[in-house]
C-alpha atoms as a PDB file:
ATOM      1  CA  UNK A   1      49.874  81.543-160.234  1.00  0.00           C
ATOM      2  CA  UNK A   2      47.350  83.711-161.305  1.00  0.00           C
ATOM      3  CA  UNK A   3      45.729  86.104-158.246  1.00  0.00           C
ATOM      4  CA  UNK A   4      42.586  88.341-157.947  1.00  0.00           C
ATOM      5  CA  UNK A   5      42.542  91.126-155.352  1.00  0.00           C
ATOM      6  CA  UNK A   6      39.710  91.940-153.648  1.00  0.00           C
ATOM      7  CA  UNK A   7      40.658  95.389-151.769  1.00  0.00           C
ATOM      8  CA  UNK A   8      39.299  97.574-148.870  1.00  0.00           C
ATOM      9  CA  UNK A   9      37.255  95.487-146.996  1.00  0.00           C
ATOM     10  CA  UNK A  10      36.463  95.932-144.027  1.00  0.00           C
ATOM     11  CA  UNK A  11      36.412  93.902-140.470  1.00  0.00           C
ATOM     12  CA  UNK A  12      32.506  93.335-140.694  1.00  0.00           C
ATOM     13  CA  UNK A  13      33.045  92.518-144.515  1.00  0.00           C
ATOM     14  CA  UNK A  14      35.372  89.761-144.158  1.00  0.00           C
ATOM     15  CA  UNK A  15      32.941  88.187-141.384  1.00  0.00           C
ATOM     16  CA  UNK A  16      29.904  88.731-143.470  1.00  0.00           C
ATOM     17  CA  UNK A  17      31.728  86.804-146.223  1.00  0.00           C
ATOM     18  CA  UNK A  18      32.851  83.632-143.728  1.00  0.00           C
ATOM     19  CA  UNK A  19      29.346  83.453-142.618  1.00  0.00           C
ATOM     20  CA  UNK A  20      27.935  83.493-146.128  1.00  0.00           C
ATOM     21  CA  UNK A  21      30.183  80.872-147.432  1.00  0.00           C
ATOM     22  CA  UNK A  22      29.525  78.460-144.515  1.00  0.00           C
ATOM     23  CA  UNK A  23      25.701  78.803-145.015  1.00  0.00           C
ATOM     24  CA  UNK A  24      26.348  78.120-148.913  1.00  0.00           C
ATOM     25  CA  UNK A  25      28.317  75.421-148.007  1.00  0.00           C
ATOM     26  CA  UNK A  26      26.228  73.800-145.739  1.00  0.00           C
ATOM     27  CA  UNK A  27      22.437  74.406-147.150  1.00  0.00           C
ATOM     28  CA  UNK A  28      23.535  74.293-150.979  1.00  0.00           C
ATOM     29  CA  UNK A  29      26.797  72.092-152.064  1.00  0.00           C
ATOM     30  CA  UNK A  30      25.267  69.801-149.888  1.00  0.00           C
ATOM     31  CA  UNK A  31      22.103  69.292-151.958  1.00  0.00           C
ATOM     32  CA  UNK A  32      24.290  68.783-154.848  1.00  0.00           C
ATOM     33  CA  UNK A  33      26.285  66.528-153.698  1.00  0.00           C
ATOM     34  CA  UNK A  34      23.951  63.782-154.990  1.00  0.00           C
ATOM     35  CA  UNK A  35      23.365  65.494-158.479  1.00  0.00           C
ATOM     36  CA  UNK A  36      27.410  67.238-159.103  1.00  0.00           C
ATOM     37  CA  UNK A  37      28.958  65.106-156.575  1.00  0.00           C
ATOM     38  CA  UNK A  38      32.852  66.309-157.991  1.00  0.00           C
ATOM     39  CA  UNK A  39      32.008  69.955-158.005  1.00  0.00           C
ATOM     40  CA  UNK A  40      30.399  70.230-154.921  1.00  0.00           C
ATOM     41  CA  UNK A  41      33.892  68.122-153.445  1.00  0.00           C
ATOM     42  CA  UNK A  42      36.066  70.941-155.027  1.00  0.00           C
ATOM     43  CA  UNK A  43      33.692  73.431-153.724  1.00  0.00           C
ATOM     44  CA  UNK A  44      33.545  72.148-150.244  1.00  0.00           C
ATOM     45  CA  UNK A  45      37.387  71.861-150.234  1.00  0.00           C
ATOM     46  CA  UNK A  46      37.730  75.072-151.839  1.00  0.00           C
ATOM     47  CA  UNK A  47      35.624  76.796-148.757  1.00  0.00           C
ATOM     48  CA  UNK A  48      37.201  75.209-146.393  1.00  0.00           C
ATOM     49  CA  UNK A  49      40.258  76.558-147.567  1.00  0.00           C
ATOM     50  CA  UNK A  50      39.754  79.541-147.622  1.00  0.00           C
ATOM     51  CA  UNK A  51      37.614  79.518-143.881  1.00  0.00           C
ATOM     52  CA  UNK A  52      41.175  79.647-142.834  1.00  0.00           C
ATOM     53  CA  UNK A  53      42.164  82.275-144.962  1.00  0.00           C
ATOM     54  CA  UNK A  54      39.624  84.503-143.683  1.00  0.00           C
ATOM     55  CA  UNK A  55      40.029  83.829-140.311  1.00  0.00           C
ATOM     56  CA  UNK A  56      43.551  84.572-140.252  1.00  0.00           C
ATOM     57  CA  UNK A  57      42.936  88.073-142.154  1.00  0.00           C
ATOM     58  CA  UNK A  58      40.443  89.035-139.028  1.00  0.00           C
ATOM     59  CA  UNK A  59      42.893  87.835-136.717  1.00  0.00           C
ATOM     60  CA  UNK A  60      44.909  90.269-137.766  1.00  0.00           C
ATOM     61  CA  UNK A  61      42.469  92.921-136.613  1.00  0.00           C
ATOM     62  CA  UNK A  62      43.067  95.462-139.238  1.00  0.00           C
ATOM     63  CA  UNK A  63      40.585  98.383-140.168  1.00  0.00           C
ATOM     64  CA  UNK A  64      40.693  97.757-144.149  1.00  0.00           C
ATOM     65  CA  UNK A  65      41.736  94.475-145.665  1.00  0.00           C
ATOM     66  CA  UNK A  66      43.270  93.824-149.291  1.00  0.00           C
ATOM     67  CA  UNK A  67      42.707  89.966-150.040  1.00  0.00           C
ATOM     68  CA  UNK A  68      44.272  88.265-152.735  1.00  0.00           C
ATOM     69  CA  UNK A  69      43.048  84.673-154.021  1.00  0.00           C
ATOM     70  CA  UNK A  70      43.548  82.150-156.163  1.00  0.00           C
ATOM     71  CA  UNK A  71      40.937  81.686-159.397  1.00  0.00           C
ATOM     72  CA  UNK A  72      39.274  79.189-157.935  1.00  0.00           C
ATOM     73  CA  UNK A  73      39.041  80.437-154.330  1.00  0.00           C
ATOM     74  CA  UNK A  74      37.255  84.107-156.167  1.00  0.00           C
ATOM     75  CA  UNK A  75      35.030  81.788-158.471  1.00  0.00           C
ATOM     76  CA  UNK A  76      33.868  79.794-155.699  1.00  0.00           C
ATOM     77  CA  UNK A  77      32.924  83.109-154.069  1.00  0.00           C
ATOM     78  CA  UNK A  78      31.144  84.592-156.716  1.00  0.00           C
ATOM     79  CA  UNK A  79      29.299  81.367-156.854  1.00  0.00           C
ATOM     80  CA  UNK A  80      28.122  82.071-153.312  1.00  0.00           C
ATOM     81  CA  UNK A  81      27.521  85.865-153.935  1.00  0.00           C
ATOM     82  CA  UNK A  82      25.546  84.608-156.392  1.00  0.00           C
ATOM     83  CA  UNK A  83      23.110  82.267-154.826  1.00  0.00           C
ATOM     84  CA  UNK A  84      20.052  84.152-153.896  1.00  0.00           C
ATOM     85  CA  UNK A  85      19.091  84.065-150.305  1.00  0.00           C
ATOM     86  CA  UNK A  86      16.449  85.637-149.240  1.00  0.00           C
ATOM     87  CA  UNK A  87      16.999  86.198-145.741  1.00  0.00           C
ATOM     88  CA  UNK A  88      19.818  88.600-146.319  1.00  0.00           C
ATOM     89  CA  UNK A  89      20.117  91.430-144.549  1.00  0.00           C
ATOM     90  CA  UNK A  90      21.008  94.850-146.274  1.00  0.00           C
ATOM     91  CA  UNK A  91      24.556  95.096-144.947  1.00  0.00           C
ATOM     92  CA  UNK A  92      24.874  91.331-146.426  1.00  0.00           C
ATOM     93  CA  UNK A  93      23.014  92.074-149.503  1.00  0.00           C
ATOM     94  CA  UNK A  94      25.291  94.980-149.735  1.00  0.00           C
ATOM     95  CA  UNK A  95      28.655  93.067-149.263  1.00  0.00           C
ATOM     96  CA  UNK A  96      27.583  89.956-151.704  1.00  0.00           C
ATOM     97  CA  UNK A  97      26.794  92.994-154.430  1.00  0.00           C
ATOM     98  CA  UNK A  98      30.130  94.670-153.924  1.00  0.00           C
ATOM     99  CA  UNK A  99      31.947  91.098-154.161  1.00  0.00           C
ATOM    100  CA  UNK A 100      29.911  89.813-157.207  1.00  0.00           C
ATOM    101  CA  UNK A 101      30.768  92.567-158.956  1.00  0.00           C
ATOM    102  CA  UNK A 102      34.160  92.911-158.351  1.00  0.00           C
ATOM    103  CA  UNK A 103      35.503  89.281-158.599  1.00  0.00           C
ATOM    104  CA  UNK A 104      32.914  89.248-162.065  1.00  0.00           C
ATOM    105  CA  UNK A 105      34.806  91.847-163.593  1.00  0.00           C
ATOM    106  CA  UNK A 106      38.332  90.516-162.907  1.00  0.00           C
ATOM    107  CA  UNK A 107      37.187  87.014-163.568  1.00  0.00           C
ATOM    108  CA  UNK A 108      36.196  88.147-166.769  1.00  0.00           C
ATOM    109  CA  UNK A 109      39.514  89.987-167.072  1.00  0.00           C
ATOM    110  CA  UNK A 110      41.834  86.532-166.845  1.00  0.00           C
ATOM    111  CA  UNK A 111      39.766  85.155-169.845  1.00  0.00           C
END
């Protein structure tokens, strides 16, 4: 099975992330859920998937995480890196940035 590796993140990172995905799957899958009712079923699997994943890595309580996922697990999370929200803050706008373009560039890489 095919991985991408997202590497040294950090503690605050990994909880930006969680609480990114569970905004963009509550405020934005769910409004497509009428319109791309499969996709948004895969997507809202998908996140809450890897909820767990992430909470086990900050369990852990480590100072700088490397994070492997599956393809669909990094594509789901560039789709919510991707989804502007204006209410970011800079340390979130910062995180989304550094995750969009890493996961975009390996992404790209498998094809």
């Amino acid at each position: 099975m095919t991985k991408v590796t997202v590497k040294n993140l950090h503690f605050k990172d990994l909880e930006v992330l969680q609480i990114e995905l569970d905004i963009f799957n509550k405020y934005v899958a769910i409004k497509e859920l009428t319109t791309d009712f499969l996709n948004t079923i895969i997507t809202f699997d998908i996140v809450n998937s890897l909820y767990f994943v992430l909470r086990n890595k900050i369990e852990q309580s480590q100072e700088v995480y490397n994070i492997s996922f599956t393809v669909s697990q990094a594509a789901t999370i560039l789709k919510c890196c991707n989804f502007h929200r204006a209410d970011r803050d800079l340390y979130t706008k910062h995180v989304t940035t550094k995750l969009r373009i890493d996961l975009d560039k390996q992404l790209k890489d498998l094809v």
